[in-house]
C-alpha atoms as a PDB file:
ATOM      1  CA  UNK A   1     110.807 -10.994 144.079  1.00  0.00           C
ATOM      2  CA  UNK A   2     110.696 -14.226 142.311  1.00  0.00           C
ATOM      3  CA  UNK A   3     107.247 -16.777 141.835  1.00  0.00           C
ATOM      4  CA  UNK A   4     107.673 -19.830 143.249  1.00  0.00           C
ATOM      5  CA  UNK A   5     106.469 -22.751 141.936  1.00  0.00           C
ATOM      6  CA  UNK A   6     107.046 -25.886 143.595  1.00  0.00           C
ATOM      7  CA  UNK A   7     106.403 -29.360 142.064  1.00  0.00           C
ATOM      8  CA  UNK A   8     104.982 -31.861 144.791  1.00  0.00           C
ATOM      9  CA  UNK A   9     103.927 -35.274 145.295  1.00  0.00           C
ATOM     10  CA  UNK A  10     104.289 -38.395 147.952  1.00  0.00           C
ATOM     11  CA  UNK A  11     105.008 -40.628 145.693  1.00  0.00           C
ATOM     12  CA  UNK A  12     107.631 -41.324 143.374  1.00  0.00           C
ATOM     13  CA  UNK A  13     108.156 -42.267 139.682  1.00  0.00           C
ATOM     14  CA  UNK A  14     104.871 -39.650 138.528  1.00  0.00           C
ATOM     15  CA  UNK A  15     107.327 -37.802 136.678  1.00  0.00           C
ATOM     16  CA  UNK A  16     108.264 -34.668 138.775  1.00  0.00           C
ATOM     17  CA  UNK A  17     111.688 -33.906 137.390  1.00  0.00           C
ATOM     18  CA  UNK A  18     110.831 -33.941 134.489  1.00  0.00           C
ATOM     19  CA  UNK A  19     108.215 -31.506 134.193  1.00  0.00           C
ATOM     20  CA  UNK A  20     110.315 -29.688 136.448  1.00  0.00           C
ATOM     21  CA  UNK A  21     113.098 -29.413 134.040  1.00  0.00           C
ATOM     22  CA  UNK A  22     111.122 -29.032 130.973  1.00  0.00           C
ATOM     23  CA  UNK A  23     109.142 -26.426 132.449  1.00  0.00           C
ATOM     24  CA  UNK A  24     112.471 -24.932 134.181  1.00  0.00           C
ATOM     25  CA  UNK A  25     113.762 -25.093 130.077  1.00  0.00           C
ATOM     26  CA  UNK A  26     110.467 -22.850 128.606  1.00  0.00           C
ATOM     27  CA  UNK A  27     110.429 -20.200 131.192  1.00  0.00           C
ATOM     28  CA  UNK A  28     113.815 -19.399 131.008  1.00  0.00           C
ATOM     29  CA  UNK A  29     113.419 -18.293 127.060  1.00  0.00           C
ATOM     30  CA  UNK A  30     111.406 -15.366 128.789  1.00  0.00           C
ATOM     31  CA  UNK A  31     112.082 -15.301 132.470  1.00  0.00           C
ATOM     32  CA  UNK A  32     115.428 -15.221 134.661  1.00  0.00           C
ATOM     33  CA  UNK A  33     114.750 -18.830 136.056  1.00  0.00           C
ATOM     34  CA  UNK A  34     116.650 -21.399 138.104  1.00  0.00           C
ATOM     35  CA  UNK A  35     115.264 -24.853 139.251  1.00  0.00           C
ATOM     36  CA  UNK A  36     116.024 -25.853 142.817  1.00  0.00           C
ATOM     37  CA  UNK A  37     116.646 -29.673 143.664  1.00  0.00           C
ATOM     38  CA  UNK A  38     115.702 -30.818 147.098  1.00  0.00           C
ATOM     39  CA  UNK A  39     115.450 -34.173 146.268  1.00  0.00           C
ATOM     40  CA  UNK A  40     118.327 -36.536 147.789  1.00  0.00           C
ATOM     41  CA  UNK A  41     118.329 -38.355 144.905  1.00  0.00           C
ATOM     42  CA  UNK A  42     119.721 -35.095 143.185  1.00  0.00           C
ATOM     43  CA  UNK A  43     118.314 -36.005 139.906  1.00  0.00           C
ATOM     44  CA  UNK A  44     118.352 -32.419 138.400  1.00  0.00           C
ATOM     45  CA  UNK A  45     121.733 -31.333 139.708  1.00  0.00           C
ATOM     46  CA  UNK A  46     123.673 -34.224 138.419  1.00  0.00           C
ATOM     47  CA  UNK A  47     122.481 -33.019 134.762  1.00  0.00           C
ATOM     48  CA  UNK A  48     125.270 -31.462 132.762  1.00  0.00           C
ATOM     49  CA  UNK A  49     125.440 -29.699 129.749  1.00  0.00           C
ATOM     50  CA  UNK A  50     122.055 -28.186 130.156  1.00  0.00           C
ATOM     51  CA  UNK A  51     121.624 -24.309 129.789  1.00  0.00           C
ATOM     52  CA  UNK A  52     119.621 -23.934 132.856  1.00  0.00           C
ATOM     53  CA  UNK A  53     120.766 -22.603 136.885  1.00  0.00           C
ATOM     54  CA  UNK A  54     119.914 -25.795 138.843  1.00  0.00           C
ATOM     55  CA  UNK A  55     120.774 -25.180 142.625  1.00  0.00           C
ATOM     56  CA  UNK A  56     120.495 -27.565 145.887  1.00  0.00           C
ATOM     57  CA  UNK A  57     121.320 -27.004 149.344  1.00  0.00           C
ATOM     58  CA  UNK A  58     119.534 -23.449 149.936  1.00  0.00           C
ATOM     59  CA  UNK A  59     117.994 -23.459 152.669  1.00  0.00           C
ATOM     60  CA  UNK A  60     114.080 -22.193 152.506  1.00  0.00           C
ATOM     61  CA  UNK A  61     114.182 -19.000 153.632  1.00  0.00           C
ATOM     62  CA  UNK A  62     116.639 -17.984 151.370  1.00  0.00           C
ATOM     63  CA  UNK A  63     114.555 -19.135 148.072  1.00  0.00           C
ATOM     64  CA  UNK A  64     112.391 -15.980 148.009  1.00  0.00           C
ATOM     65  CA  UNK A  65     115.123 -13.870 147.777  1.00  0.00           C
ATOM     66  CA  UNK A  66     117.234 -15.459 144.735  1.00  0.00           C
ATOM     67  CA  UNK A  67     117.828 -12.815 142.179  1.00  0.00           C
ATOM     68  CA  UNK A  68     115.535 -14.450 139.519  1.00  0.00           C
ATOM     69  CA  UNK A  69     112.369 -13.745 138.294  1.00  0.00           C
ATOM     70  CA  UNK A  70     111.313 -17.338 138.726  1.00  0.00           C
ATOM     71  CA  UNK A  71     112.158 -20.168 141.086  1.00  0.00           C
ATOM     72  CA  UNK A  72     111.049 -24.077 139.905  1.00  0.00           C
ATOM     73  CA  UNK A  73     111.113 -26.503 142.813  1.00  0.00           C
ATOM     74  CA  UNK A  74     111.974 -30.371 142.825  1.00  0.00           C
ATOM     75  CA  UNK A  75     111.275 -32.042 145.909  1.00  0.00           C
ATOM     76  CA  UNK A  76     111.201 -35.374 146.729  1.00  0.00           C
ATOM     77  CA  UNK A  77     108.942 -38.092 146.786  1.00  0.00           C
ATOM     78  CA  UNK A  78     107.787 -38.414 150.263  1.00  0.00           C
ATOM     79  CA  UNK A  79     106.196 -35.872 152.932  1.00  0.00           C
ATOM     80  CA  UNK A  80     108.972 -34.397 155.017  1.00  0.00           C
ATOM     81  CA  UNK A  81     108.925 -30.991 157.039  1.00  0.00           C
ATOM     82  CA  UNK A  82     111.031 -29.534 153.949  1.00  0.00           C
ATOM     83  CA  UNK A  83     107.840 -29.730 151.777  1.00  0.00           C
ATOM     84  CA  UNK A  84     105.355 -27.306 154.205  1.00  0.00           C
ATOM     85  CA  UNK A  85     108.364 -25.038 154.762  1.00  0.00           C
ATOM     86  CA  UNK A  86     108.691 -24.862 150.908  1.00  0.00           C
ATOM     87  CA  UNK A  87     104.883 -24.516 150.282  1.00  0.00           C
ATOM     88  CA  UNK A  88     104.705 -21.913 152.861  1.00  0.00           C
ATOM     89  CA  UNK A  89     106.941 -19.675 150.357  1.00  0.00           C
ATOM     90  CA  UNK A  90     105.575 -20.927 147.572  1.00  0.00           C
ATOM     91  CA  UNK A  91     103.583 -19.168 145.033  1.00  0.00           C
ATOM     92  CA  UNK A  92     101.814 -22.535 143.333  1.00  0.00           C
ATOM     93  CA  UNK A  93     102.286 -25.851 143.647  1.00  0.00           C
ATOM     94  CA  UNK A  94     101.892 -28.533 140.879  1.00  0.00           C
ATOM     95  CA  UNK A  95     101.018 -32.070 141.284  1.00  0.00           C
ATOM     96  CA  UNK A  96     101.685 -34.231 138.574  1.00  0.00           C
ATOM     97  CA  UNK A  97      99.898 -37.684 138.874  1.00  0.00           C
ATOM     98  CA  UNK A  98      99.271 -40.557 137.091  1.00  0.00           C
ATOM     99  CA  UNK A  99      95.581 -41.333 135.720  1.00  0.00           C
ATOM    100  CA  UNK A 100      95.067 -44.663 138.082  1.00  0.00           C
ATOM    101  CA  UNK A 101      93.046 -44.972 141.027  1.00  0.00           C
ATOM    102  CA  UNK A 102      96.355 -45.855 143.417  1.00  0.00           C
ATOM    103  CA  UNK A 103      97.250 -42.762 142.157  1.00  0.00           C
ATOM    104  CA  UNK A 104      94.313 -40.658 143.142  1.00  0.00           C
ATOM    105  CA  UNK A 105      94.332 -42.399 146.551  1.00  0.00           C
ATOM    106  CA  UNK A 106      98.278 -41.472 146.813  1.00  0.00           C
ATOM    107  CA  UNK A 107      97.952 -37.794 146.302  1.00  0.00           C
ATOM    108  CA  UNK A 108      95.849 -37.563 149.663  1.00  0.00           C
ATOM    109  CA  UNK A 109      98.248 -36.772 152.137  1.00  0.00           C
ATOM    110  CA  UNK A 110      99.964 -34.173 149.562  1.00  0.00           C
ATOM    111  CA  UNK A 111      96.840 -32.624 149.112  1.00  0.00           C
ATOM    112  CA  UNK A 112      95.729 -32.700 152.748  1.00  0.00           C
ATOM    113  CA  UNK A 113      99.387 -30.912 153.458  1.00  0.00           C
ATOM    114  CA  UNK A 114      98.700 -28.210 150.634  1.00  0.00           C
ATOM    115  CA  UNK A 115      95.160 -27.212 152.410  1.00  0.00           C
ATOM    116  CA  UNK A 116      97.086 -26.994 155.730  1.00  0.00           C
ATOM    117  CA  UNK A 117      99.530 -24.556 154.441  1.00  0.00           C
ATOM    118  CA  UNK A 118      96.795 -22.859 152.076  1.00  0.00           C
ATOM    119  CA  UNK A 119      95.649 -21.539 156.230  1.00  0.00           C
ATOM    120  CA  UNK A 120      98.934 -19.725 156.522  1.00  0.00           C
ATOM    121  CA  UNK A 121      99.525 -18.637 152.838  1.00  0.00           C
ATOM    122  CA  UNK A 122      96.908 -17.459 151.715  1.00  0.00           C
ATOM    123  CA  UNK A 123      98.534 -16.467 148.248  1.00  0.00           C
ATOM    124  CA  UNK A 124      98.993 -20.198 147.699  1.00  0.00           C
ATOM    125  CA  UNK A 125      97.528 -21.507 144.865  1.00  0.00           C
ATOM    126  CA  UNK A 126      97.604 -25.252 143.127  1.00  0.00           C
ATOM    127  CA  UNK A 127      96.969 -27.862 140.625  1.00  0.00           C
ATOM    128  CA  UNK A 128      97.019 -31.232 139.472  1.00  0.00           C
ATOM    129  CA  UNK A 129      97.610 -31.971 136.291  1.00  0.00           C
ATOM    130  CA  UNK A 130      97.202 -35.532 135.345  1.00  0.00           C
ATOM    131  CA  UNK A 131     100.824 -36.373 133.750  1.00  0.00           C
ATOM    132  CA  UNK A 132     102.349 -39.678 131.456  1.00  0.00           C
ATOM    133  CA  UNK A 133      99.121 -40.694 130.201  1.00  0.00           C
ATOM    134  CA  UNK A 134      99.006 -43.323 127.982  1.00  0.00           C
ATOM    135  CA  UNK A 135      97.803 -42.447 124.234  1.00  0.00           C
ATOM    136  CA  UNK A 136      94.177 -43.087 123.115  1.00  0.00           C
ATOM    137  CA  UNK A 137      93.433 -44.136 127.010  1.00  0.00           C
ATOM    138  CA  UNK A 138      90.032 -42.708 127.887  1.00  0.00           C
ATOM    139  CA  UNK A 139      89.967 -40.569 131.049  1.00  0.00           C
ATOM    140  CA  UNK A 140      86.753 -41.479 132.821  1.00  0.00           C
ATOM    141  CA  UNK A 141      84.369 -38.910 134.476  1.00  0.00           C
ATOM    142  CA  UNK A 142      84.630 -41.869 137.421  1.00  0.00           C
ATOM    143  CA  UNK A 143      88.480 -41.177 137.956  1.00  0.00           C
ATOM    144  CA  UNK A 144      88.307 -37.005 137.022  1.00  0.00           C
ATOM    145  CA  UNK A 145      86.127 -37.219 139.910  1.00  0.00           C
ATOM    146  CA  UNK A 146      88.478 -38.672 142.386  1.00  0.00           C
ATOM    147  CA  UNK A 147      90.543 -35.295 141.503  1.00  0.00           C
ATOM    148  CA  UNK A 148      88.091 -33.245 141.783  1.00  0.00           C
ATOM    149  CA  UNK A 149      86.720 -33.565 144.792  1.00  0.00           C
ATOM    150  CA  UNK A 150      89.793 -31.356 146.401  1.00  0.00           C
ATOM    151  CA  UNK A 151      90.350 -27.857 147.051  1.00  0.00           C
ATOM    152  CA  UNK A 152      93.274 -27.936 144.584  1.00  0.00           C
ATOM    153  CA  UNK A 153      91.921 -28.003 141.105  1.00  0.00           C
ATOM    154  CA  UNK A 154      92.404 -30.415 138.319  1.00  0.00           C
ATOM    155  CA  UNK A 155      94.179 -28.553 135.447  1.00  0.00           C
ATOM    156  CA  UNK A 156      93.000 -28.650 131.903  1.00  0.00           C
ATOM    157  CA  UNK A 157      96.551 -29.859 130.342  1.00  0.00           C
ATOM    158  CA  UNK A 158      97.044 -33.293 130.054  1.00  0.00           C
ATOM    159  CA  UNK A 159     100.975 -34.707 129.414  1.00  0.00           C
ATOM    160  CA  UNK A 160     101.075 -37.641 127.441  1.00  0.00           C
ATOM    161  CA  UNK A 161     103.374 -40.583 128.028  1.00  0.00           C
ATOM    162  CA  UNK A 162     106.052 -39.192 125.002  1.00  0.00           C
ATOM    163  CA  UNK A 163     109.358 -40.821 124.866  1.00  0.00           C
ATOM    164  CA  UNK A 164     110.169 -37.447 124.236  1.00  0.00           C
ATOM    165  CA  UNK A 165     109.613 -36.576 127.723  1.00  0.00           C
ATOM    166  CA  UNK A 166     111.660 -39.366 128.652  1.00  0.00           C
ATOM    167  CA  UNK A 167     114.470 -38.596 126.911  1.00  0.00           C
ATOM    168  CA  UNK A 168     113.971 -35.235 127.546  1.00  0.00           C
ATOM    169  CA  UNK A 169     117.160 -34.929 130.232  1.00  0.00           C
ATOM    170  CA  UNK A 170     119.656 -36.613 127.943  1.00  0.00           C
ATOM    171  CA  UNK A 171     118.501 -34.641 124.969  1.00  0.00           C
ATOM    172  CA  UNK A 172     118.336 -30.589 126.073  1.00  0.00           C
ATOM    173  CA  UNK A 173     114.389 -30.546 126.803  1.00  0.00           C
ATOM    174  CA  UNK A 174     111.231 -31.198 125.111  1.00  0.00           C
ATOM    175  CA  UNK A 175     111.928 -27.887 123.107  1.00  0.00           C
ATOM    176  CA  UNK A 176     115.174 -29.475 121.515  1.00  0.00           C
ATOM    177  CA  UNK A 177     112.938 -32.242 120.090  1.00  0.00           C
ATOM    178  CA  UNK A 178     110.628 -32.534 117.353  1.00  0.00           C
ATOM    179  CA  UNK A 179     107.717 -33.769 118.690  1.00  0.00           C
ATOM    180  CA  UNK A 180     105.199 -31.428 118.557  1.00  0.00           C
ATOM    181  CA  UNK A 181     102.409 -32.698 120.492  1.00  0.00           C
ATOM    182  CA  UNK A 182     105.150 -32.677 123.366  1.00  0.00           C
ATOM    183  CA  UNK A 183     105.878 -29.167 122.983  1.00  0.00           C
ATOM    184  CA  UNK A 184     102.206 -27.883 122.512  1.00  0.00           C
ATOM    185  CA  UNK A 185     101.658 -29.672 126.201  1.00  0.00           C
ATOM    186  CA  UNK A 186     104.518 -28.244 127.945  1.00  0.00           C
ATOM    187  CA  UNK A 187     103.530 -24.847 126.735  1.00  0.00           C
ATOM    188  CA  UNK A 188      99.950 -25.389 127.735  1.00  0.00           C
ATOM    189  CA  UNK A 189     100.851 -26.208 130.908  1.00  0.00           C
ATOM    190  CA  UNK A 190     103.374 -23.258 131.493  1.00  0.00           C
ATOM    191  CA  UNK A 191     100.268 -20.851 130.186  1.00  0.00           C
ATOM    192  CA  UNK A 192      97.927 -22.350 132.633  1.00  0.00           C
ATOM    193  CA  UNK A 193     100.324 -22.581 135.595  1.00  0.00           C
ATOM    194  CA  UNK A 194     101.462 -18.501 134.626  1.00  0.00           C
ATOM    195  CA  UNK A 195      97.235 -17.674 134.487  1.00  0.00           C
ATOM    196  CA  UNK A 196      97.280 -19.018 137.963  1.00  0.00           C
ATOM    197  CA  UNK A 197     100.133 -17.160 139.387  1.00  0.00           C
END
């Protein structure tokens, strides 16, 4: 049976696809893997020429039994009833989020949804990691604290704002690059997600 991991937040432009597919990109080198897009926009399963299973339109109870070993979800950037049916057969859940206070405030109602379902499934675990943060900006203890106080922990991986991430969809992934501060953080954030799970 596959793990799960489903990438979640309200709000958009905080860089979901992206870690989706880069993180969709890594795992695959050791894992059968396939990224699922539930987004509308259908960001993910527009790409082509990328060496990577992207599906859409499966419906939810069908996810946990895909033949692969692991299952990356994109999902869109608003609460819907999609998102607690996904979580409930979800394994993790990772919220990327930008380092600003709007931000912190935003990620309420996702969080608040995640400790619902967290009742039900109580395999579920979850994470933010703080995601496109500008270089040399100083994280404050003030704003860690506004993700901290949560029952889904911050994670220790921080993703820089690279425009190797950026490009990331039109070049093959952050492993087809050659930054290496961009690679060292995807893999550091695959390792802590996979120490979770």
């Amino acid at each position: 049976m596959a793990k799960i991991i489903t990438v979640a937040h309200q709000k958009g432009g905080v860089g979901k696809s992206t870690l989706t597919l880069n993180l969709g990109l890594l795992f695959q080198t050791k894992l059968r893997t396939a990224i699922i897009d539930t987004d509308l926009q259908g960001s993910l399963v527009d790409l082509k020429n990328m060496n990577l299973t992207i599906l859409n339109n499966i419906q939810t109870k069908d996810i946990p039994i895909l033949d692969f070993e692991l299952i990356l979800i994109d999902t869109p950037p608003y609460l819907s009833d999609i998102l607690r049916d996904l979580l409930q057969v979800s394994d993790f859940v990772l919220l990327p989020t930008k380092a600003g206070f709007f931000d912190a405030m935003a990620i309420h109602s996702t969080l608040s949804l995640i400790h619902e379902v967290k009742l039900k499934n109580k395999n579920l675990k979850s994470g933010i990691v703080l995601n496109m943060i500008k270089n040399r900006s100083s994280i404050t203890k003030e704003l860690k604290s506004l993700f901290q106080n949560h029952h889904t922990p911050l994670l220790n991986t921080v993703i820089h704002d690279r425009v190797s991430f950026t490009r990331s969809p039109l070049t093959g992934g952050i492993l087809n690059s050659d930054d290496d501060k961009a690679i060292e953080e995807i893999y550091l954030l695959a390792e802590e997600i996979l120490n979770k799970i």
